[in-house]
C-alpha atoms as a PDB file:
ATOM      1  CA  UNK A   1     183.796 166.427 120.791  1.00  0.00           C
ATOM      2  CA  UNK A   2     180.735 164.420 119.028  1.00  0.00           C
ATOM      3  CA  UNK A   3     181.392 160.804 119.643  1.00  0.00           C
ATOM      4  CA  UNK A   4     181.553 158.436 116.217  1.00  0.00           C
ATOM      5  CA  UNK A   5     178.811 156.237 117.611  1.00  0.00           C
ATOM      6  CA  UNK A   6     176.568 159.365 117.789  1.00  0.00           C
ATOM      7  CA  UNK A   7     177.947 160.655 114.625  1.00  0.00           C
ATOM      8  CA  UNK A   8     177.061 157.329 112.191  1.00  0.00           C
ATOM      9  CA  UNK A   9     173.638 156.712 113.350  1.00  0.00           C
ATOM     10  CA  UNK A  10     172.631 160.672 112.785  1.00  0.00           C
ATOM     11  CA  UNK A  11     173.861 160.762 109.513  1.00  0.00           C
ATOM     12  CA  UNK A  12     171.870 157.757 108.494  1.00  0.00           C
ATOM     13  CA  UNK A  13     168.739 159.422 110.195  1.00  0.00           C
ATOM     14  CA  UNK A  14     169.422 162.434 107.762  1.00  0.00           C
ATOM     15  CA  UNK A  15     169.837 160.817 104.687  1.00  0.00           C
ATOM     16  CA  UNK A  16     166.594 158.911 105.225  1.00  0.00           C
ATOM     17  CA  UNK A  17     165.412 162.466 106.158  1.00  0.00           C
ATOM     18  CA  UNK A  18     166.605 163.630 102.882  1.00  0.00           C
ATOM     19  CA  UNK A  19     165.352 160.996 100.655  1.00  0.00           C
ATOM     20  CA  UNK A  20     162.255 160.866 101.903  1.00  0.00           C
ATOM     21  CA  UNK A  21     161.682 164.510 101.098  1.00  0.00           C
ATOM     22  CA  UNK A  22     163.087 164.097  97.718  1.00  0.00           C
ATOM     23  CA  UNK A  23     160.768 160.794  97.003  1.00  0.00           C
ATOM     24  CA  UNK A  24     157.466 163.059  98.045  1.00  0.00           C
ATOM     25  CA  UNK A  25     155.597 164.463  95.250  1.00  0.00           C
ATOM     26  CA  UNK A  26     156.809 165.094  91.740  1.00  0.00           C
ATOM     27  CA  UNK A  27     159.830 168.088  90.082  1.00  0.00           C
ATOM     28  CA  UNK A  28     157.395 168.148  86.906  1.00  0.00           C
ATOM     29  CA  UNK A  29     155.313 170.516  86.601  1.00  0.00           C
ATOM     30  CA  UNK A  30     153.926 170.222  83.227  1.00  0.00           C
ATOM     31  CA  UNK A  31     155.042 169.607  79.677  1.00  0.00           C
ATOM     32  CA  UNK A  32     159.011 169.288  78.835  1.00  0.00           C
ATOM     33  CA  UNK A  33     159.711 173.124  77.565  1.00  0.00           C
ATOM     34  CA  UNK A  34     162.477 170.897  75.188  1.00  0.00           C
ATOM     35  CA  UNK A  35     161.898 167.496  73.136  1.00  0.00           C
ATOM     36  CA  UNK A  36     163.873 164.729  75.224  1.00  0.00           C
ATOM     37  CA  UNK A  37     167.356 164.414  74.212  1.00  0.00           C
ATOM     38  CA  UNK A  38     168.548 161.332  71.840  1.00  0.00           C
ATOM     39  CA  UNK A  39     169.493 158.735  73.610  1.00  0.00           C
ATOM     40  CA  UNK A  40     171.942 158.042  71.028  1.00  0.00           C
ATOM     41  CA  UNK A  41     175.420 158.664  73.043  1.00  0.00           C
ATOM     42  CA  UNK A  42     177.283 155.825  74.296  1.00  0.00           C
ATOM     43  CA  UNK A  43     177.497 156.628  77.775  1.00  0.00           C
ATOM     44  CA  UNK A  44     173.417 156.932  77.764  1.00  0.00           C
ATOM     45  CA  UNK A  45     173.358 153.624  75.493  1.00  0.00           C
ATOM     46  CA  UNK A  46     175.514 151.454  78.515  1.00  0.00           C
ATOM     47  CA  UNK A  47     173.124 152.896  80.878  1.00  0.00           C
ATOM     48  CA  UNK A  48     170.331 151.946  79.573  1.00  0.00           C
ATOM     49  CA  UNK A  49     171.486 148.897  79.223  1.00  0.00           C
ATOM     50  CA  UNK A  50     172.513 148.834  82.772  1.00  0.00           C
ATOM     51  CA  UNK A  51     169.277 150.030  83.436  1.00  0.00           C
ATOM     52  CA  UNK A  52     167.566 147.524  82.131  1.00  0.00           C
ATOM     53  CA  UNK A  53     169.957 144.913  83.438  1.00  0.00           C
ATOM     54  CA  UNK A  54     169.579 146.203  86.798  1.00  0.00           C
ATOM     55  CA  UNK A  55     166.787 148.461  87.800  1.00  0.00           C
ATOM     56  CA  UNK A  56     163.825 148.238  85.094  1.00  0.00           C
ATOM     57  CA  UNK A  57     162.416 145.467  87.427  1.00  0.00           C
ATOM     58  CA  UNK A  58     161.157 147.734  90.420  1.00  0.00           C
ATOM     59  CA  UNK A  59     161.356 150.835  88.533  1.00  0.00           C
ATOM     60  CA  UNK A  60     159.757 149.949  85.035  1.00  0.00           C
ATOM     61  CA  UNK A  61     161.071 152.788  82.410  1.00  0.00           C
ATOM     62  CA  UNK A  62     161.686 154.906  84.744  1.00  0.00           C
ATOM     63  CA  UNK A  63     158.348 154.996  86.389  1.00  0.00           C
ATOM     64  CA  UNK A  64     156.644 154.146  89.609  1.00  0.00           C
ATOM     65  CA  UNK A  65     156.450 149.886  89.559  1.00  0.00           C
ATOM     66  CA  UNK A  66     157.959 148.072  93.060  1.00  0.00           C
ATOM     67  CA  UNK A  67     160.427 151.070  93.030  1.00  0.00           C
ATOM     68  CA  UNK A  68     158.928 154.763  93.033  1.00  0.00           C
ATOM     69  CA  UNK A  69     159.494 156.864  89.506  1.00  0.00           C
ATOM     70  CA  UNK A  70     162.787 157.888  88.933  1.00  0.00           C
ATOM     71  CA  UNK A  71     162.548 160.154  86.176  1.00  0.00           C
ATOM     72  CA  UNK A  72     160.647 162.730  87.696  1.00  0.00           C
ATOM     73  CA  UNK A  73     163.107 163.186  90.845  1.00  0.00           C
ATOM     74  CA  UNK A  74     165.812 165.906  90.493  1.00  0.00           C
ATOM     75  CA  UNK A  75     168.310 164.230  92.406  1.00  0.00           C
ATOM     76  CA  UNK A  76     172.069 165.220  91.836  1.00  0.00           C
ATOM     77  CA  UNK A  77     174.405 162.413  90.808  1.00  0.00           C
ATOM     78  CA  UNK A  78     176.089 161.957  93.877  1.00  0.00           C
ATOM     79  CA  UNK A  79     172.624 161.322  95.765  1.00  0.00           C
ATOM     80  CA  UNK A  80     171.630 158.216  92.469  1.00  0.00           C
ATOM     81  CA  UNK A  81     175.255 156.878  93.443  1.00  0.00           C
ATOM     82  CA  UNK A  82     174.878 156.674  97.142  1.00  0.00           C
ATOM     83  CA  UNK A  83     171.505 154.948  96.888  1.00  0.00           C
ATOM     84  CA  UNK A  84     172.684 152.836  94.818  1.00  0.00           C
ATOM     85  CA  UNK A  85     175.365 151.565  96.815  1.00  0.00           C
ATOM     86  CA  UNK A  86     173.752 151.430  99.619  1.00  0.00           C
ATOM     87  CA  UNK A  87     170.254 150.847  99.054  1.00  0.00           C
ATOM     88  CA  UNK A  88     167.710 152.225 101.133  1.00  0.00           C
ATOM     89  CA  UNK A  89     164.213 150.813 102.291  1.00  0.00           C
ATOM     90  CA  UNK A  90     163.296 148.226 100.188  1.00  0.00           C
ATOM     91  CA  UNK A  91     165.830 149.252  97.522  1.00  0.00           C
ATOM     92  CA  UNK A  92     168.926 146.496  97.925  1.00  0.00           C
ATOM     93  CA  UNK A  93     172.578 148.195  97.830  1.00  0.00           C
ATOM     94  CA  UNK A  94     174.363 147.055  94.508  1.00  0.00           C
ATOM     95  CA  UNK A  95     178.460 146.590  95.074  1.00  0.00           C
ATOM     96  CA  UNK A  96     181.150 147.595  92.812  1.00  0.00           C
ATOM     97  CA  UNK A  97     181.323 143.999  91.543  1.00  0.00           C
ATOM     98  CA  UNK A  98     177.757 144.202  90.951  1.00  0.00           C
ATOM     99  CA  UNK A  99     177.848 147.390  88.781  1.00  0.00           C
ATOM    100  CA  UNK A 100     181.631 148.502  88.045  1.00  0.00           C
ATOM    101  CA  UNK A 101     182.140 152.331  88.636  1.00  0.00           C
ATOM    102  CA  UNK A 102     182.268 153.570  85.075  1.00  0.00           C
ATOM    103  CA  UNK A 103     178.621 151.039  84.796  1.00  0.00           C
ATOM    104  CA  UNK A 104     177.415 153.767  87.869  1.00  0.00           C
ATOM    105  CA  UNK A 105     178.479 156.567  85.496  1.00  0.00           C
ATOM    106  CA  UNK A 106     176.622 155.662  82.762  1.00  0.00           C
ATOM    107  CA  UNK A 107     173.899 154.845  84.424  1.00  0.00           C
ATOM    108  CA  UNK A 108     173.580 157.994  86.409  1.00  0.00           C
ATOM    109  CA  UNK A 109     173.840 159.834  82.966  1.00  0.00           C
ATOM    110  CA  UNK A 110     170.840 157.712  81.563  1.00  0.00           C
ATOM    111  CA  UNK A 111     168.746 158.372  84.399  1.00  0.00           C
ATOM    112  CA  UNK A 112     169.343 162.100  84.495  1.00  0.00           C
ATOM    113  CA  UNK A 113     168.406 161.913  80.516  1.00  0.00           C
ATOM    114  CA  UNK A 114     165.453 160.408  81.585  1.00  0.00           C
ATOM    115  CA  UNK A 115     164.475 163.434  82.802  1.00  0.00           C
END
C-alpha cells in the first residue's frame, strides 16, 4: 500500500508536470473562426471585475505581463480553480476569503470567454 507521505509529494510533482506542459507554447492557431462573445452577461461582468480586482496586475488583459497569457491556454475550469487556490511558482494562492466561491465562478467563466 503507497504510503501518504509518498503519495502528497508525487501529486504535487505531477501537477507542476501538468502545468508546465499546459503553460508551453500557445492553443491558437490563427484567427478566431467566431467574433468573441459579448461580454455582456453578469456572470462574465463580476469576473471581469474580479479580474481586474485580482489578476490584471501580472496577467494584463489576459496577456503575458509578470504572469504568462491566460487567454490563449485551454485549461478546463477545474485546473483555473486549483491554481488559483493554490498558486503555483510565482503565482500566490488566493483563499476563499480572498475571492468567495461564486467570485471563482465568475471568474473562471470570464477567463474561458477570454478565449
Amino acid at each position: 500500500m503507497i504510503s501518504r507521505t509518498f503519495l502528497r509529494p508525487s501529486l504535487a510533482i505531477l501537477l507542476a508536470a501538468l502545468f508546465s506542459i499546459t503553460g508551453c507554447g500557445s492553443a491558437r492557431r490563427g484567427e478566431p473562426i467566431t467574433p468573441s462573445p459579448p461580454m455582456t452577461a453578469p456572470t462574465l461582468v463580476r469576473g471581469e471585475e474580479i479580474f481586474v480586482k485580482r489578476c490584471h496586475q501580472c496577467h494584463p488583459g489576459g496577456e503575458a505581463g509578470l504572469g504568462p497569457a491566460l487567454n490563449n491556454k485551454p485549461l478546463p475550469g477545474w485546473m483555473i480553480r486549483f491554481q488559483v487556490r493554490h498558486g503555483l511558482g510565482a503565482m500566490p494562492a488566493f483563499s476563499e476569503k480572498e475571492i468567495g466561491d461564486r467570485e471563482l465562478d465568475d471568474l473562471v467563466a470570464y477567463l474561458k470567454a477570454l478565449r
